[in-house]
C-alpha atoms as a PDB file:
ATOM      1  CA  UNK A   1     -23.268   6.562   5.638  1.00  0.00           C
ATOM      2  CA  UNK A   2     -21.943   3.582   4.728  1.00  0.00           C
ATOM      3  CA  UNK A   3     -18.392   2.094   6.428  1.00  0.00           C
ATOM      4  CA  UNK A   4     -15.707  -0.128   5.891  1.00  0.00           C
ATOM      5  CA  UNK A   5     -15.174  -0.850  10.184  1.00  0.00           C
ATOM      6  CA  UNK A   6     -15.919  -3.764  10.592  1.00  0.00           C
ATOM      7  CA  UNK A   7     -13.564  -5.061   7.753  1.00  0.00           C
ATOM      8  CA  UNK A   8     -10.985  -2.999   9.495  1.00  0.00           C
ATOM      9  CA  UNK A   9     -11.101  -3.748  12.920  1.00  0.00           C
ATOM     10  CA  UNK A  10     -11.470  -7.665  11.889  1.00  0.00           C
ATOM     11  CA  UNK A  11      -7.834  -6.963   9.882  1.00  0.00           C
ATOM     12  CA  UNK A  12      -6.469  -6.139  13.455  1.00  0.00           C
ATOM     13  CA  UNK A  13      -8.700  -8.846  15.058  1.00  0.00           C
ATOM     14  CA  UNK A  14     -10.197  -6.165  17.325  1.00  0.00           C
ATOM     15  CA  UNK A  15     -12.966  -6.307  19.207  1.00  0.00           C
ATOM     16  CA  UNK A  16     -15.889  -4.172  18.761  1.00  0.00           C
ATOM     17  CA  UNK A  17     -15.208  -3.286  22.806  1.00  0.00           C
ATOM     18  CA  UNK A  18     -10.901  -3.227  22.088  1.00  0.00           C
ATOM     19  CA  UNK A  19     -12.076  -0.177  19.476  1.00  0.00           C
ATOM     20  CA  UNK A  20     -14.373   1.464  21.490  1.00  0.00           C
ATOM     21  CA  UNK A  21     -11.769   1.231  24.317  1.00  0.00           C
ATOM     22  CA  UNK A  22      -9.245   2.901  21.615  1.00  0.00           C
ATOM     23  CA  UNK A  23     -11.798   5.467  20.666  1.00  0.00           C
ATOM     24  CA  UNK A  24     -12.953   6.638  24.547  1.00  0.00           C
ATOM     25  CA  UNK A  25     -16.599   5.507  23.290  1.00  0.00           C
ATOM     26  CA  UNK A  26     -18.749   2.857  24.232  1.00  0.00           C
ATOM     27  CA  UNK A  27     -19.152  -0.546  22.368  1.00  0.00           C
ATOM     28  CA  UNK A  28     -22.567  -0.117  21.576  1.00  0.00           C
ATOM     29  CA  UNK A  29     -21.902   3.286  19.589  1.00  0.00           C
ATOM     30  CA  UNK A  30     -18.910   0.970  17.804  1.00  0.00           C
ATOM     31  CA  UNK A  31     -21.536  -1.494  17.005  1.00  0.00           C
ATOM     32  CA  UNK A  32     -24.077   1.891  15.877  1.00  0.00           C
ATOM     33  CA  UNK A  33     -21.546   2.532  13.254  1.00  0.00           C
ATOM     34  CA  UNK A  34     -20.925  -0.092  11.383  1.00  0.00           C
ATOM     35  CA  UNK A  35     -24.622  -1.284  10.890  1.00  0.00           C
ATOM     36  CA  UNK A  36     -24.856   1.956   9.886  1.00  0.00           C
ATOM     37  CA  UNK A  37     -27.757   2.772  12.178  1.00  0.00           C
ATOM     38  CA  UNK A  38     -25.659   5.752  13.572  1.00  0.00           C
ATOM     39  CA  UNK A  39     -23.413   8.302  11.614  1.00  0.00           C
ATOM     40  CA  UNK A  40     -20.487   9.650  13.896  1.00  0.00           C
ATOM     41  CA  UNK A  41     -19.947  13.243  14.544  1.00  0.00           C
ATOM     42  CA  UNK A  42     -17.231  14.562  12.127  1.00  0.00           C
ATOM     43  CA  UNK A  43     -14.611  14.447  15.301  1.00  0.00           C
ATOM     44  CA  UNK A  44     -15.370  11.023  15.973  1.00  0.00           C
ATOM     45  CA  UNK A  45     -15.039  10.458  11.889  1.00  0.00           C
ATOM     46  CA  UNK A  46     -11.507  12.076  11.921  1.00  0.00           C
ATOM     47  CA  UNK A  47     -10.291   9.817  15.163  1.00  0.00           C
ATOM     48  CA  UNK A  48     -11.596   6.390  13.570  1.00  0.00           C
ATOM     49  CA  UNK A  49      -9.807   7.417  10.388  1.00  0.00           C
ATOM     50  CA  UNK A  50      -6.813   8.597  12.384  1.00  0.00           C
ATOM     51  CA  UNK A  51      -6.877   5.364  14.451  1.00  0.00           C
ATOM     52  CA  UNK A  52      -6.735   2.975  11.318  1.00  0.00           C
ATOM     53  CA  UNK A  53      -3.644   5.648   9.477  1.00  0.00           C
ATOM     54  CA  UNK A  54      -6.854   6.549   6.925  1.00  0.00           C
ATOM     55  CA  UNK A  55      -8.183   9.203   5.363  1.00  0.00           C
ATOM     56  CA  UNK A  56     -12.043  10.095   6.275  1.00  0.00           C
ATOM     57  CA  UNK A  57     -12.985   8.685   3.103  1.00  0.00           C
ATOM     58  CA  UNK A  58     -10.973   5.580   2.901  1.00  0.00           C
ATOM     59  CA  UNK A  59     -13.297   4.475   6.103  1.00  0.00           C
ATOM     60  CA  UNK A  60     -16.778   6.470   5.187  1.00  0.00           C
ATOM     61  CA  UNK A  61     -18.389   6.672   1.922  1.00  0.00           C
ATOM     62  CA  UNK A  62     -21.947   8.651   2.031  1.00  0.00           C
ATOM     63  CA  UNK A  63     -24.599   6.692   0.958  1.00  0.00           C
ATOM     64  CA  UNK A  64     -26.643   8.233  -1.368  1.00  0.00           C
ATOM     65  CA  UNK A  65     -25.888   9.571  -4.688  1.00  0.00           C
ATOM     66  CA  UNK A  66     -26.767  12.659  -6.077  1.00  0.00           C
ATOM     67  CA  UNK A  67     -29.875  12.703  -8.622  1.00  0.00           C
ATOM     68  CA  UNK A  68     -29.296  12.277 -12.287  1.00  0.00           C
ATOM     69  CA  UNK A  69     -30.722  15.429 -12.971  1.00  0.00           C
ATOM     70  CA  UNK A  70     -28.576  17.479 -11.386  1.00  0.00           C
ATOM     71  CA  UNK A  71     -26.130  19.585 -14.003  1.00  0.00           C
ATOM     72  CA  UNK A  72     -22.427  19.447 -13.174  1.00  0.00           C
ATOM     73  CA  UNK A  73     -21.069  22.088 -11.955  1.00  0.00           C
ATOM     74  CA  UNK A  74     -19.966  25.137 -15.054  1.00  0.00           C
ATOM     75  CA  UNK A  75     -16.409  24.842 -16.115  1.00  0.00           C
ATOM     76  CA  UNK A  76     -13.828  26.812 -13.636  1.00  0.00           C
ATOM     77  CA  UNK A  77     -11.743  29.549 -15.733  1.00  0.00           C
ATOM     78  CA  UNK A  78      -7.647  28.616 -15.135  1.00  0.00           C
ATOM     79  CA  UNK A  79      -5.962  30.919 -12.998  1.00  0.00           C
ATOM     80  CA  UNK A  80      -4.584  34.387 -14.151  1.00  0.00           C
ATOM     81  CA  UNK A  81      -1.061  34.163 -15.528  1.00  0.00           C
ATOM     82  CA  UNK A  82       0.813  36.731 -13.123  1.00  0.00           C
ATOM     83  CA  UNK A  83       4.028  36.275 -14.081  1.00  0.00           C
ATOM     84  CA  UNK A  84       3.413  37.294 -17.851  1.00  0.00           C
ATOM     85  CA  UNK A  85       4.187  40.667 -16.844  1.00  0.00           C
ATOM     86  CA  UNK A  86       1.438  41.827 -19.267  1.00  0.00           C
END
């Protein structure tokens, strides 16, 4: 999965051990993450994100792309009308 951390935690001039401090992990899992040798669990995910005032996907974006082959998904039908009264 790629990352945008290490931009971010250079933008607060943080250390790789200052986020890992922030994060109750150790500096080597910080450094796992952002050369994307390690993906974080989905908690972890949510406090880096919450840690930075991000969304999940302003800080992660996955890395691979789904085949060209692969038909988008059929059109959804628009709600039912309810208040028609038909």
């Amino acid at each position: 999965m790629k990352n945008h951390l290490r931009v971010l935690r250079a933008e607060r001039d943080w250390s790789q051990a200052d986020l890992a401090e922030r994060l109750s992990v150790s500096r080597q899992t910080v450094n796992a993450i952002e050369n994307e040798r390690y993906d974080p669990s989905l908690p972890l995910a949510f406090a880096i994100a919450r840690i930075f005032a991000l969304r999940i996907e302003d800080v992660f974006t996955p890395d691979v792309e789904p085949p060209p082959d692969v038909e988008p998904p059929p059109d959804v039908e628009p709600p039912l009308d309810l208040t028609s009264g038909r």
